[in-house]
PDB file of N, CA and C in Angstrom:
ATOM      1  N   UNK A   1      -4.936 145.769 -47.058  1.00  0.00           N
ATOM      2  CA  UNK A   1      -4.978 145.008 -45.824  1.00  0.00           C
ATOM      3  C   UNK A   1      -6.152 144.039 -45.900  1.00  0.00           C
ATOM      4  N   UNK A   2      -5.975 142.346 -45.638  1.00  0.00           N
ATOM      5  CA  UNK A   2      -7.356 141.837 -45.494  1.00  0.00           C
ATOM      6  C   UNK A   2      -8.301 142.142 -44.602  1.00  0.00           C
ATOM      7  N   UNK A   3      -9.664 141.789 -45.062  1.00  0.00           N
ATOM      8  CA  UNK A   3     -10.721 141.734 -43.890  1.00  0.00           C
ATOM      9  C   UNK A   3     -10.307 141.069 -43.243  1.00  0.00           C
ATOM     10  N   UNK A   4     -10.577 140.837 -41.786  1.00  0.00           N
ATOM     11  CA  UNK A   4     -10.692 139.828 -40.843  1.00  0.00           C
ATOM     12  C   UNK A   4     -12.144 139.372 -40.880  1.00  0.00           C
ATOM     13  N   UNK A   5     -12.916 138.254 -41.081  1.00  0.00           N
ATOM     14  CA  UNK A   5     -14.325 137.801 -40.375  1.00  0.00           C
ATOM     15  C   UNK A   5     -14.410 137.624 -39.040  1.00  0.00           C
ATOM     16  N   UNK A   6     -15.191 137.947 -38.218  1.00  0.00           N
ATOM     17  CA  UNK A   6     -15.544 137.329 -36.831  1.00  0.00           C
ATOM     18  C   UNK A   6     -16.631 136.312 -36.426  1.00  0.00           C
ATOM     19  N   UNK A   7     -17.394 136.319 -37.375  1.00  0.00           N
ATOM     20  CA  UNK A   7     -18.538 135.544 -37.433  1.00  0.00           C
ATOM     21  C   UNK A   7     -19.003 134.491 -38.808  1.00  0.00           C
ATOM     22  N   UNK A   8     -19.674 133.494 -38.834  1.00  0.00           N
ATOM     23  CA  UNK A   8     -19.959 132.441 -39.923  1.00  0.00           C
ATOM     24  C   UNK A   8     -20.595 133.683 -40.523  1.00  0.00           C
ATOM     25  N   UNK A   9     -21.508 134.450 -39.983  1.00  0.00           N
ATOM     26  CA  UNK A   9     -22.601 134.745 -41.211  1.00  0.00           C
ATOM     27  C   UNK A   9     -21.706 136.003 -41.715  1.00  0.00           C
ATOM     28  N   UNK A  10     -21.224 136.664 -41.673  1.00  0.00           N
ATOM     29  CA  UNK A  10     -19.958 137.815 -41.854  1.00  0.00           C
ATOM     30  C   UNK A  10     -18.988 137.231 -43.089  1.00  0.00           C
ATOM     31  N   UNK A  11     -19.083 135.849 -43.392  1.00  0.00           N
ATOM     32  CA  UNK A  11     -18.358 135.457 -44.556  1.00  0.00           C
ATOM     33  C   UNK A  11     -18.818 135.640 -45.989  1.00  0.00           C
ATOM     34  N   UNK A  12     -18.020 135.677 -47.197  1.00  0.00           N
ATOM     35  CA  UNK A  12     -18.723 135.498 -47.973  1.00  0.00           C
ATOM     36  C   UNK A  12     -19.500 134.021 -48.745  1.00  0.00           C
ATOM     37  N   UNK A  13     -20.384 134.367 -49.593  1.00  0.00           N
ATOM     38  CA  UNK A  13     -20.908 133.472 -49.460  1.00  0.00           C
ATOM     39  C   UNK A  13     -20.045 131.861 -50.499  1.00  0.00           C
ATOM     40  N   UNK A  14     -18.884 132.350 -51.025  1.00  0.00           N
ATOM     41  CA  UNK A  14     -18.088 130.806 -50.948  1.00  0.00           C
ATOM     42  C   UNK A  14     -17.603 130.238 -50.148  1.00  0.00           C
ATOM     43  N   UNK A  15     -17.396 131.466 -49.230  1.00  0.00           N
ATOM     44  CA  UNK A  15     -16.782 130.617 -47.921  1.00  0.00           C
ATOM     45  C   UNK A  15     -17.941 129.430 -47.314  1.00  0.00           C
ATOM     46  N   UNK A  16     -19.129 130.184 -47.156  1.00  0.00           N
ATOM     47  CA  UNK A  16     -20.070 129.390 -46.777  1.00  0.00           C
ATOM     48  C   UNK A  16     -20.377 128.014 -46.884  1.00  0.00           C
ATOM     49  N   UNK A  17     -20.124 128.429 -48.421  1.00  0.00           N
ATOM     50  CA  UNK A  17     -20.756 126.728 -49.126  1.00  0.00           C
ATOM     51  C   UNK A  17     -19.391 125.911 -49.161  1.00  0.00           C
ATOM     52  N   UNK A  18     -18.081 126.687 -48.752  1.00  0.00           N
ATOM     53  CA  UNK A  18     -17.121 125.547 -48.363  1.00  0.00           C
ATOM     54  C   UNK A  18     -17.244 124.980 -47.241  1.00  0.00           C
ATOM     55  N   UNK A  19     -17.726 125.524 -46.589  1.00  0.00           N
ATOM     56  CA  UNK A  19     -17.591 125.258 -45.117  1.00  0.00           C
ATOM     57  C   UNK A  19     -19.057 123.996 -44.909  1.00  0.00           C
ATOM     58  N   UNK A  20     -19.620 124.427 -45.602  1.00  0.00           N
ATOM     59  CA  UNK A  20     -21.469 123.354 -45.816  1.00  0.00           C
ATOM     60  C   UNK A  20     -20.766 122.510 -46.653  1.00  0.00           C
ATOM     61  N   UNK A  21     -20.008 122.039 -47.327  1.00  0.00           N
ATOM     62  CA  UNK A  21     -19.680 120.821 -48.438  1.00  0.00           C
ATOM     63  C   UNK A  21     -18.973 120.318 -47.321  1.00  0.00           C
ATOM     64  N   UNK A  22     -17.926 121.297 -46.301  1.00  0.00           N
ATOM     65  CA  UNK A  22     -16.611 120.747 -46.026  1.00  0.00           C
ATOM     66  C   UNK A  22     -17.473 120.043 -45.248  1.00  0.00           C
ATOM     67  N   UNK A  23     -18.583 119.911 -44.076  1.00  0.00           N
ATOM     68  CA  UNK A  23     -18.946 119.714 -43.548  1.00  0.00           C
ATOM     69  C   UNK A  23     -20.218 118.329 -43.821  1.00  0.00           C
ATOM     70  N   UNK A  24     -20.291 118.945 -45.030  1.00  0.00           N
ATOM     71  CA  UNK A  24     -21.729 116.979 -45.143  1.00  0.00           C
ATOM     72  C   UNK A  24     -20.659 116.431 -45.785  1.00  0.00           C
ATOM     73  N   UNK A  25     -19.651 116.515 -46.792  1.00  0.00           N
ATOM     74  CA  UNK A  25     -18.343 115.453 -47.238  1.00  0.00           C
ATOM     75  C   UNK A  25     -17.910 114.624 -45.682  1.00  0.00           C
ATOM     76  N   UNK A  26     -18.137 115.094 -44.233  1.00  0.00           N
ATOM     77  CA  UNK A  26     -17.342 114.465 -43.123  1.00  0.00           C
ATOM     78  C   UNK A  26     -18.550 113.551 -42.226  1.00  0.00           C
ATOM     79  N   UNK A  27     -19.297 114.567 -42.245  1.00  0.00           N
ATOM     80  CA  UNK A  27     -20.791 113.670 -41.097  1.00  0.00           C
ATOM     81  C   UNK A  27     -21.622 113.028 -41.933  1.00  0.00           C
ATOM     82  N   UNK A  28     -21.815 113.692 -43.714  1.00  0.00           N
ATOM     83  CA  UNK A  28     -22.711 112.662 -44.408  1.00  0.00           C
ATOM     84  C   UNK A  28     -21.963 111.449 -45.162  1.00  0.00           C
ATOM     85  N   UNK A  29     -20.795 111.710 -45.554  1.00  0.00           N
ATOM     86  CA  UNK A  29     -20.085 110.670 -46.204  1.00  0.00           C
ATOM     87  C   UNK A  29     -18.977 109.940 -45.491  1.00  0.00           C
ATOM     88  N   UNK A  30     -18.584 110.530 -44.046  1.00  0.00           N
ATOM     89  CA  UNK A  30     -17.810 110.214 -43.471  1.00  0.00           C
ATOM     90  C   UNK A  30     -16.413 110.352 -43.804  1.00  0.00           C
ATOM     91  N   UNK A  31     -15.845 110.840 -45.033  1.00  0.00           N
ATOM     92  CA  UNK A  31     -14.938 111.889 -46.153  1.00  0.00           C
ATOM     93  C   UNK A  31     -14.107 112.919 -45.093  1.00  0.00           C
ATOM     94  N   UNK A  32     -12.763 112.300 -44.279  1.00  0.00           N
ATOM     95  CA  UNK A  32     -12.349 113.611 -43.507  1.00  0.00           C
ATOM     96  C   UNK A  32     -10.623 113.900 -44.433  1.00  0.00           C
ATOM     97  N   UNK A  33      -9.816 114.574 -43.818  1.00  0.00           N
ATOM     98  CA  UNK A  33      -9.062 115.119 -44.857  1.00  0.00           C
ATOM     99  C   UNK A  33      -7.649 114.098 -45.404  1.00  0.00           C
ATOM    100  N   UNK A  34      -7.734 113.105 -44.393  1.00  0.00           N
ATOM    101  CA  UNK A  34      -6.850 112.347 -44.869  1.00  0.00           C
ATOM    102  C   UNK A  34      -7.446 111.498 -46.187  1.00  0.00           C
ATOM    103  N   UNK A  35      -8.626 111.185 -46.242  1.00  0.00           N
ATOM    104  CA  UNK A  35      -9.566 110.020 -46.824  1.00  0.00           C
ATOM    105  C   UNK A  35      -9.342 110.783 -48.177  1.00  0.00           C
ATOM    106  N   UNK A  36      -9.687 112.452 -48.244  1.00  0.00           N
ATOM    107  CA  UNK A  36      -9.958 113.320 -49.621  1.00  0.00           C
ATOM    108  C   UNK A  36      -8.811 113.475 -50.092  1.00  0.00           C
ATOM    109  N   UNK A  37      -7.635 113.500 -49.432  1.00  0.00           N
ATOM    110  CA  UNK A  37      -6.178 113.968 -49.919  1.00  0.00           C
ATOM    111  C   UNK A  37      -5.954 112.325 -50.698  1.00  0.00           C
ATOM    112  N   UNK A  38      -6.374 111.122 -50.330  1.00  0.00           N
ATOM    113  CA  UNK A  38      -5.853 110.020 -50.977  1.00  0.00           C
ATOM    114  C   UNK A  38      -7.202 109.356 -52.056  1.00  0.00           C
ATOM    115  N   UNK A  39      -8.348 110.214 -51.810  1.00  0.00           N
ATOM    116  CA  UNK A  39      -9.291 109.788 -53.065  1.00  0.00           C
ATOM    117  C   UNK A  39      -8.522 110.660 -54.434  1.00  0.00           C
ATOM    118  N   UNK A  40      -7.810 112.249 -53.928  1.00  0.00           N
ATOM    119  CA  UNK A  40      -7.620 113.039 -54.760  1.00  0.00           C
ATOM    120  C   UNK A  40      -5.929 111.948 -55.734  1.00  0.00           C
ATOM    121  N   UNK A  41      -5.592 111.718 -54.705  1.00  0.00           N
ATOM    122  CA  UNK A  41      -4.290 111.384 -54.955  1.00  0.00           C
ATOM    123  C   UNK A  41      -4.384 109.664 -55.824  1.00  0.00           C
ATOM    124  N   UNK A  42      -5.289 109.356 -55.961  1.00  0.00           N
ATOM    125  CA  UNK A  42      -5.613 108.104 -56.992  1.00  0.00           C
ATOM    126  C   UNK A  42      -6.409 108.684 -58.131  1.00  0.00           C
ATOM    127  N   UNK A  43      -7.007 109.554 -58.086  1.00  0.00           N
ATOM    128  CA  UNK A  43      -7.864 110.512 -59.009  1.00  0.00           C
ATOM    129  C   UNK A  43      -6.458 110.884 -60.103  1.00  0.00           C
ATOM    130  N   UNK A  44      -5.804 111.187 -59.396  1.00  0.00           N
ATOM    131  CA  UNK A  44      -4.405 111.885 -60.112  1.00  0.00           C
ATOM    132  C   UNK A  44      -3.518 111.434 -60.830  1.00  0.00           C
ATOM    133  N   UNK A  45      -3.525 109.918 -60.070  1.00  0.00           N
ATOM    134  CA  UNK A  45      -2.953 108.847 -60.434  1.00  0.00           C
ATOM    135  C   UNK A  45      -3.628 107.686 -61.717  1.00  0.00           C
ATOM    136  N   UNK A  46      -4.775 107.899 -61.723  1.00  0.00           N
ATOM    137  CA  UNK A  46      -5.551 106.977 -63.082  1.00  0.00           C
ATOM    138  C   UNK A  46      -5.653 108.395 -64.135  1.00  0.00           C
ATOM    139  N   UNK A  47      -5.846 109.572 -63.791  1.00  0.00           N
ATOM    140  CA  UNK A  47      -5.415 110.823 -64.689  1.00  0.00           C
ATOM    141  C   UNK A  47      -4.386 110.466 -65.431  1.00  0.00           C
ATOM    142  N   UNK A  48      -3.209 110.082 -64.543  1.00  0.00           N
ATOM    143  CA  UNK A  48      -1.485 110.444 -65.417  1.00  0.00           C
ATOM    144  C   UNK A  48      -1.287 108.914 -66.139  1.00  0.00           C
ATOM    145  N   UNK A  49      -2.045 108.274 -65.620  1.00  0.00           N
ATOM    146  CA  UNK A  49      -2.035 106.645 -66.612  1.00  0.00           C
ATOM    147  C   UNK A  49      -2.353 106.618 -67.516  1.00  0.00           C
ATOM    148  N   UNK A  50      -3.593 107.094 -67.916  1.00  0.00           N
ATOM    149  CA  UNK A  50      -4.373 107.278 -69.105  1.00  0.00           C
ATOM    150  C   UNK A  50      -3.355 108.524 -69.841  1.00  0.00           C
ATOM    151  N   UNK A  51      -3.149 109.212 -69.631  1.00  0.00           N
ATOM    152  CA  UNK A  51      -2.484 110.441 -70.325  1.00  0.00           C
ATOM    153  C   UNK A  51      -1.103 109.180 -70.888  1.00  0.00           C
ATOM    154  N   UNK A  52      -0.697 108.422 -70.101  1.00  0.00           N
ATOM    155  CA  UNK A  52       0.435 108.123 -70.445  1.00  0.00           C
ATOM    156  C   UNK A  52       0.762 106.653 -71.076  1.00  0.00           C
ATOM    157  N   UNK A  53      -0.640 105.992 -71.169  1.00  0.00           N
ATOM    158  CA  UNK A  53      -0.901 105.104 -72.154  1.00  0.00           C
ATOM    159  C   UNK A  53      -0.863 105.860 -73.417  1.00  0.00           C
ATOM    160  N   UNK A  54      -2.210 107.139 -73.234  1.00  0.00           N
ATOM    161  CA  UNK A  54      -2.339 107.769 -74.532  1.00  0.00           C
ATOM    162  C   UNK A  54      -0.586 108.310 -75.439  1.00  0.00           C
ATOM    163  N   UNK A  55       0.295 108.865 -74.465  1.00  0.00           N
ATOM    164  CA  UNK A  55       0.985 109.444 -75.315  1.00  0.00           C
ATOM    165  C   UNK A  55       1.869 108.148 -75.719  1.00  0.00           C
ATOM    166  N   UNK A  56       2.400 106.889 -74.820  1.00  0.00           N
ATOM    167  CA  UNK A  56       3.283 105.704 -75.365  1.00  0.00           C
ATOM    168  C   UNK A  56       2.555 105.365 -76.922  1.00  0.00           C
ATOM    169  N   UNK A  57       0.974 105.324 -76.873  1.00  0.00           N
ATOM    170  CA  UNK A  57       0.635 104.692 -78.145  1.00  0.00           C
ATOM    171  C   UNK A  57       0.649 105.849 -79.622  1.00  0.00           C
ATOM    172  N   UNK A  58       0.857 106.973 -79.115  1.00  0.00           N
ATOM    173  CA  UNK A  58       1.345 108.311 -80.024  1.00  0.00           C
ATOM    174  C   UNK A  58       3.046 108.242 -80.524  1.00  0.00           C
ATOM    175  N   UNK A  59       3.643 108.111 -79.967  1.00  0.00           N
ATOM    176  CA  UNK A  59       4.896 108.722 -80.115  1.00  0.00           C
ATOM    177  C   UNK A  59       6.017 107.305 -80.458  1.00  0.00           C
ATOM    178  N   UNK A  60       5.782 106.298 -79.519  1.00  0.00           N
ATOM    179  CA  UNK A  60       6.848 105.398 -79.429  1.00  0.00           C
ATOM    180  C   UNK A  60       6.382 104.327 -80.775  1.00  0.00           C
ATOM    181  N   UNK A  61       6.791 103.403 -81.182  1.00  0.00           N
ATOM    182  CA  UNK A  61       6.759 102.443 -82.447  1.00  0.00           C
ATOM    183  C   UNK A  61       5.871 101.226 -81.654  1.00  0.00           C
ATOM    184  N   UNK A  62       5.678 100.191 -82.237  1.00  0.00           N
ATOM    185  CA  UNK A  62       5.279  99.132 -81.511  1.00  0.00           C
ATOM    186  C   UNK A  62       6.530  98.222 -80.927  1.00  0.00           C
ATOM    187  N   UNK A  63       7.887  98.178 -81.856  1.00  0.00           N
ATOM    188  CA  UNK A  63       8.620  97.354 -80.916  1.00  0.00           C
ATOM    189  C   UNK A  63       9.048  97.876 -79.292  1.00  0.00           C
ATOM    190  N   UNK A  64       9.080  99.515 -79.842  1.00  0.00           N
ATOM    191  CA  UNK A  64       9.380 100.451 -78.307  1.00  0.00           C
ATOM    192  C   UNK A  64       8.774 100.096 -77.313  1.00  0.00           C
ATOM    193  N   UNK A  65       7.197 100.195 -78.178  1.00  0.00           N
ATOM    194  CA  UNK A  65       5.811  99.950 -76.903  1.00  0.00           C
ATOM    195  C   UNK A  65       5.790  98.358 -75.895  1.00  0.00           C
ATOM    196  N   UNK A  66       6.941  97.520 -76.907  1.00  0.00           N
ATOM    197  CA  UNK A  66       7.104  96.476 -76.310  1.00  0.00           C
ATOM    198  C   UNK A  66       7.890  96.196 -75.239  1.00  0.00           C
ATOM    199  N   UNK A  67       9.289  96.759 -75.410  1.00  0.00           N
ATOM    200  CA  UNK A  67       9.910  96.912 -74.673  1.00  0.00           C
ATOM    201  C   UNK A  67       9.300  97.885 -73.254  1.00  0.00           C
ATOM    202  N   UNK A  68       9.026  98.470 -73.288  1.00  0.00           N
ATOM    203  CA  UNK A  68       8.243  99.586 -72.858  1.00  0.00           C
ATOM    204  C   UNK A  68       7.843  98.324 -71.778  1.00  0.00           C
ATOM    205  N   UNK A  69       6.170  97.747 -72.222  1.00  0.00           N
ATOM    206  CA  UNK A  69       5.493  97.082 -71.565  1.00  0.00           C
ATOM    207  C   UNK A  69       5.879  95.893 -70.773  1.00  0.00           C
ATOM    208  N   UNK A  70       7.437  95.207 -71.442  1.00  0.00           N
ATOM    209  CA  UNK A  70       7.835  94.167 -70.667  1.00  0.00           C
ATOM    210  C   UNK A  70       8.852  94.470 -69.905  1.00  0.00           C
ATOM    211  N   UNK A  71       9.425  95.591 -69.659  1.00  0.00           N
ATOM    212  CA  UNK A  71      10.209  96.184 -68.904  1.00  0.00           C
ATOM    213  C   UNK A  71       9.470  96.516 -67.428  1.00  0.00           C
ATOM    214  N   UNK A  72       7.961  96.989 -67.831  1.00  0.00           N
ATOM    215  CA  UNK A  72       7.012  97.492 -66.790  1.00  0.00           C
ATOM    216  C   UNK A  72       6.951  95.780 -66.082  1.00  0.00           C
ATOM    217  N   UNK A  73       6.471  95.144 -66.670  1.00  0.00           N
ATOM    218  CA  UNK A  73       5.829  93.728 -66.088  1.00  0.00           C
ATOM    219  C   UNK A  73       7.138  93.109 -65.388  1.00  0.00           C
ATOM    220  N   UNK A  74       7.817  93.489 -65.633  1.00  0.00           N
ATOM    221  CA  UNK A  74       9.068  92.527 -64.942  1.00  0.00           C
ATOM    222  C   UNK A  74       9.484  93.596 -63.364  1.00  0.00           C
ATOM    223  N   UNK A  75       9.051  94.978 -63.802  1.00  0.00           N
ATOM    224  CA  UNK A  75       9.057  95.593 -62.143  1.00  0.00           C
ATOM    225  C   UNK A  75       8.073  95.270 -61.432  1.00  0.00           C
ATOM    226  N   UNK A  76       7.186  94.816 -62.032  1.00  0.00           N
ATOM    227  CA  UNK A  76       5.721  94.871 -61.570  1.00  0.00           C
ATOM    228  C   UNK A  76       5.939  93.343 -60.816  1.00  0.00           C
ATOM    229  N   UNK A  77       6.308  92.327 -61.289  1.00  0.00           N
ATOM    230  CA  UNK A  77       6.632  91.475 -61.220  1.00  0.00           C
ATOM    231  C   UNK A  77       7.649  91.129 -59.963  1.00  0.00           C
ATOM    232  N   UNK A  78       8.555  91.754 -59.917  1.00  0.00           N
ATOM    233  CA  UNK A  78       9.679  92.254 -59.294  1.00  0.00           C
ATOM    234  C   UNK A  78       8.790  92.248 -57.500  1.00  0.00           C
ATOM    235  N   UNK A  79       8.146  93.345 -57.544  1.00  0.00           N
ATOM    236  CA  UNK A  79       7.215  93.614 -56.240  1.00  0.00           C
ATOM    237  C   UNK A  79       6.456  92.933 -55.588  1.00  0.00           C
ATOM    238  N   UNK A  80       6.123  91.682 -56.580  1.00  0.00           N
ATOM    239  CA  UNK A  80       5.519  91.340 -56.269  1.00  0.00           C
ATOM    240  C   UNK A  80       6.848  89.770 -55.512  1.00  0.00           C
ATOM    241  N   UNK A  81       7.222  89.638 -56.050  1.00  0.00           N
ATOM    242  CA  UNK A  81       8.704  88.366 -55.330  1.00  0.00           C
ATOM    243  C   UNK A  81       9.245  89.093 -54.078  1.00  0.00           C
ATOM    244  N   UNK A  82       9.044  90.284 -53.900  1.00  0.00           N
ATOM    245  CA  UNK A  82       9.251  90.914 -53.106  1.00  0.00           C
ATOM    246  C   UNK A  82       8.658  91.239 -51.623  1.00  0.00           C
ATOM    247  N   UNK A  83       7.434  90.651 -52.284  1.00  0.00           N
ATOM    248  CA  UNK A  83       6.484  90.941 -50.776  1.00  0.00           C
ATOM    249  C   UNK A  83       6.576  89.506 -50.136  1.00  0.00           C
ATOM    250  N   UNK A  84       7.387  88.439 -50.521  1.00  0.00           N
ATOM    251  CA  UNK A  84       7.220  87.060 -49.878  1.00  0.00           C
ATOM    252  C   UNK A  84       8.914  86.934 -49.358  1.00  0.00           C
ATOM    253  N   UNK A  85       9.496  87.671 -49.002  1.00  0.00           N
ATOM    254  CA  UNK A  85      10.914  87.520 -48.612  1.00  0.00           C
ATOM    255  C   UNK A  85      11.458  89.155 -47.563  1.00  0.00           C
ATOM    256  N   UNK A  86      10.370  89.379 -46.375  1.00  0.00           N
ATOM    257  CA  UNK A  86      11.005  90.268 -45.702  1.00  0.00           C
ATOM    258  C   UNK A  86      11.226  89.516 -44.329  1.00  0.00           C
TER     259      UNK A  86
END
C-alpha cells in the first residue's frame, strides 16, 4: 500500500528538490509547464535531426542523399508558397 504524505517536510527528500527546481524554473526563470513541455519538445526535435542527418550520411549513397535532400527542399519549399495563399 503507498504512503500517503501530509506535509512538505514528511516528503522525501527528491520530492523536495522537485518541488524547489519546480518552483525557481517558474518565479526565477519564469519556465511554467507549457514553456518546459515545448523547450523539451525542440530539445527532441534537434536530437532526432542530428541522429538523422547522422544515419542518411551512413547508410544511403550520395545520389540517394540527393534525392533525399531535394525532395526535402521542395516540401520545405512547398510551405513556404503556402503561407501566401490562405
Amino acid at each position: 500500500m503507498p504512503e500517503v504524505y501530509d506535509s512538505a517536510r514528511s516528503l522525501p527528500w527528491l520530492a523536495r528538490q522537485q518541488r524547489r527546481t519546480r518552483n525557481w524554473l517558474q518565479t526565477g526563470l519564469g519556465i511554467d509547464r507549457a514553456i518546459g513541455f515545448t523547450i523539451l519538445a525542440r530539445g527532441w526535435a534537434s536530437s532526432a535531426g542530428l541522429v538523422t542527418v547522422a544515419l542518411i550520411a551512413r547508410f544511403l549513397s550520395p545520389a540517394e542523399q540527393g534525392y533525399y535532400y531535394t525532395f526535402g527542399s521542395l516540401i520545405a519549399l512547398q510551405i513556404v508558397f503556402e503561407l501566401g495563399f490562405s
